[in-house]
N, C-alpha and C. Protein backbone atom coordinates (compact mmCIF):
# COMPACT_ATOMS: atom_id res chain seq x y z
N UNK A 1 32.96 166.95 359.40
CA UNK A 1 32.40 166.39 360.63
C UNK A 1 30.88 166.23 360.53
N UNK A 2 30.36 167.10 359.61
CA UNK A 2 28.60 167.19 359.34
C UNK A 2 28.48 165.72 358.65
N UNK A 3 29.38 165.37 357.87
CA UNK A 3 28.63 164.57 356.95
C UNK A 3 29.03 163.08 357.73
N UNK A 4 29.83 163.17 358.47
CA UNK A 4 29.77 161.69 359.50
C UNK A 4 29.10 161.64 360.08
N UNK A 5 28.55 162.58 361.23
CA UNK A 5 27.51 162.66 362.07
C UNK A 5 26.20 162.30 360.68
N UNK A 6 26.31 162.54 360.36
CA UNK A 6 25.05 162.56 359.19
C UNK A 6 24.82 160.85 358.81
N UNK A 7 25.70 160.91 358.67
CA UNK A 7 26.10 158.85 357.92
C UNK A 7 26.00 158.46 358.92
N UNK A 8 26.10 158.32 360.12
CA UNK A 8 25.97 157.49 361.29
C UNK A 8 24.35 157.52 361.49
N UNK A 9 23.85 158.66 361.40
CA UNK A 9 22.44 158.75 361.90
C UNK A 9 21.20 157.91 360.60
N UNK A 10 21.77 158.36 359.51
CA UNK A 10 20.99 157.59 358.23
C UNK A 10 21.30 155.89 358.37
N UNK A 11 22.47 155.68 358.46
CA UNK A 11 22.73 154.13 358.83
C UNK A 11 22.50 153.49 359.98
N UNK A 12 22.58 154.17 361.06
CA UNK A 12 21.86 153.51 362.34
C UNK A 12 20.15 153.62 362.00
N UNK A 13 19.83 154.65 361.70
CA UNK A 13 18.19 154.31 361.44
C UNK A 13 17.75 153.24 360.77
N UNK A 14 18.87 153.49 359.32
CA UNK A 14 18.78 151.94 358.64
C UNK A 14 18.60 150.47 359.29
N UNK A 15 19.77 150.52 360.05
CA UNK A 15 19.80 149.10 360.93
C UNK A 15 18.59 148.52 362.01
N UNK A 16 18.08 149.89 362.48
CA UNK A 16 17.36 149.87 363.33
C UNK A 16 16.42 149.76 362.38
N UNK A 17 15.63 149.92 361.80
CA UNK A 17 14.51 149.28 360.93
C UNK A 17 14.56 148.22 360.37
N UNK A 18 15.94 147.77 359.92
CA UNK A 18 15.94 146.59 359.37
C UNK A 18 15.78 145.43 360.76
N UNK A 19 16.21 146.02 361.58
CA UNK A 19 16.60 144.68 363.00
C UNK A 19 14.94 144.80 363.40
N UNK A 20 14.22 145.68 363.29
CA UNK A 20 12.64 145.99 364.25
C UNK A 20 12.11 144.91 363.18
N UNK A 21 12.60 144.73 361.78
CA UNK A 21 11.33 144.10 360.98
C UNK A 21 11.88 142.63 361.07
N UNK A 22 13.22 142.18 361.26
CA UNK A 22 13.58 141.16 361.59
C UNK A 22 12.65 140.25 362.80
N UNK A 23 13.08 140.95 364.04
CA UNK A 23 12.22 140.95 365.18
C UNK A 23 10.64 140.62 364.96
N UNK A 24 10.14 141.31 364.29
CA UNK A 24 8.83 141.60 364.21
C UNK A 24 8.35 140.46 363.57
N UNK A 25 9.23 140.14 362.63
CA UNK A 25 9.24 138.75 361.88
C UNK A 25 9.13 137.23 362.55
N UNK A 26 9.97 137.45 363.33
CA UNK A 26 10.42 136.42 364.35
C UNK A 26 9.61 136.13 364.89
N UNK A 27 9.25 134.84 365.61
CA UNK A 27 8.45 134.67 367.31
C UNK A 27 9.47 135.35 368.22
N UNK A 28 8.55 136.23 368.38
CA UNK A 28 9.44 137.19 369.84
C UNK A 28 9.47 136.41 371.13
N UNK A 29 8.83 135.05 371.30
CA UNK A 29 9.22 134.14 372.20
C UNK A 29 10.59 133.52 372.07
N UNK A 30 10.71 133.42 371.18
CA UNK A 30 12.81 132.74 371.02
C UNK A 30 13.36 133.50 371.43
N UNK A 31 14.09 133.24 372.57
CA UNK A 31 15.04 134.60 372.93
C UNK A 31 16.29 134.07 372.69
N UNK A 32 17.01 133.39 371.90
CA UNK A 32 18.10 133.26 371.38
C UNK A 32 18.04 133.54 370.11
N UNK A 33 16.90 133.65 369.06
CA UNK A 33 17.12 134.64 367.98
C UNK A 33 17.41 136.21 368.49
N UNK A 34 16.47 136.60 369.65
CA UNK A 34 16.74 137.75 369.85
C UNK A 34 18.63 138.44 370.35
N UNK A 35 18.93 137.41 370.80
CA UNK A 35 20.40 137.39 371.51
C UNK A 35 21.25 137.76 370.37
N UNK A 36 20.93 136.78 369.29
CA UNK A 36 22.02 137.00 368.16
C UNK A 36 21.61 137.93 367.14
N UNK A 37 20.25 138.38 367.32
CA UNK A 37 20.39 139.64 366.35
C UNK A 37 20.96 140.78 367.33
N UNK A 38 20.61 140.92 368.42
CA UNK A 38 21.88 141.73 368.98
C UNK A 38 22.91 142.07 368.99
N UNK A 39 23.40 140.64 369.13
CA UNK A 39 25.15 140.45 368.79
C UNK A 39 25.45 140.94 367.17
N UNK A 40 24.39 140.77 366.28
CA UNK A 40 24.59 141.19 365.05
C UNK A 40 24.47 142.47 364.60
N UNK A 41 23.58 142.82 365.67
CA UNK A 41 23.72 144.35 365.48
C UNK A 41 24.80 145.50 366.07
N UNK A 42 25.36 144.80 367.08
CA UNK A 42 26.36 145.51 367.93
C UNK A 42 27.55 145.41 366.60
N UNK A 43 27.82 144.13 365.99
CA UNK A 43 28.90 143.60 364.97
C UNK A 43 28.54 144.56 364.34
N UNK A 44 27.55 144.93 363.53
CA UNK A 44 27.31 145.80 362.22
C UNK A 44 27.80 147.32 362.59
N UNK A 45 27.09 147.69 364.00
CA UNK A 45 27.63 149.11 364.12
C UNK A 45 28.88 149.43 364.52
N UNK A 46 29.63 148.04 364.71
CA UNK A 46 31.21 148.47 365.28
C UNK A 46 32.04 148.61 364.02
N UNK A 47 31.36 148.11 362.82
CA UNK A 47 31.99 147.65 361.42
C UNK A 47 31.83 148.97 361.19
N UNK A 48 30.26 149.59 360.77
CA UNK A 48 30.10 151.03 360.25
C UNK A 48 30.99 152.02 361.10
N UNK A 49 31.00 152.18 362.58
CA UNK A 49 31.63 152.95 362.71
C UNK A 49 33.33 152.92 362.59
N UNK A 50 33.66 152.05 362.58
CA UNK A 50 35.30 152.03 361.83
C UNK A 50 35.44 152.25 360.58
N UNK A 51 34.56 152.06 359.77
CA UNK A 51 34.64 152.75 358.28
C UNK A 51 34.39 153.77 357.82
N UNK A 52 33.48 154.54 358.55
CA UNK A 52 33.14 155.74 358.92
C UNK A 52 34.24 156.97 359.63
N UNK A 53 34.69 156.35 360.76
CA UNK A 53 35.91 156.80 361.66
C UNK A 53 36.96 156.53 360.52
């Protein structure tokens, strides 16, 4: 149970840095890039956590 809780927290940090530098990248005025990196990020963590689970 340690080492899932563990993998969830190293890979969500992951994502979350990768999506902040995406963003950061971006014109933060488009808010339909922002929409779909959302949606892409919600997709990614529903993927990790079923592979994980």
């Amino acid at each position: 149970m340690k080492l899932i809780s563990a993998k969830h927290v190293i890979t969500g940090s992951i994502i979350g840095a990768l999506i902040g530098m995406a963003l950061s990248k971006s014109s933060s005025k488009n808010m339909k890039n922002i929409l779909v990196k959302k949606m892409v990020a919600k997709k990614l963590t529903s993927l990790i956590s079923k592979l994980l689970g």
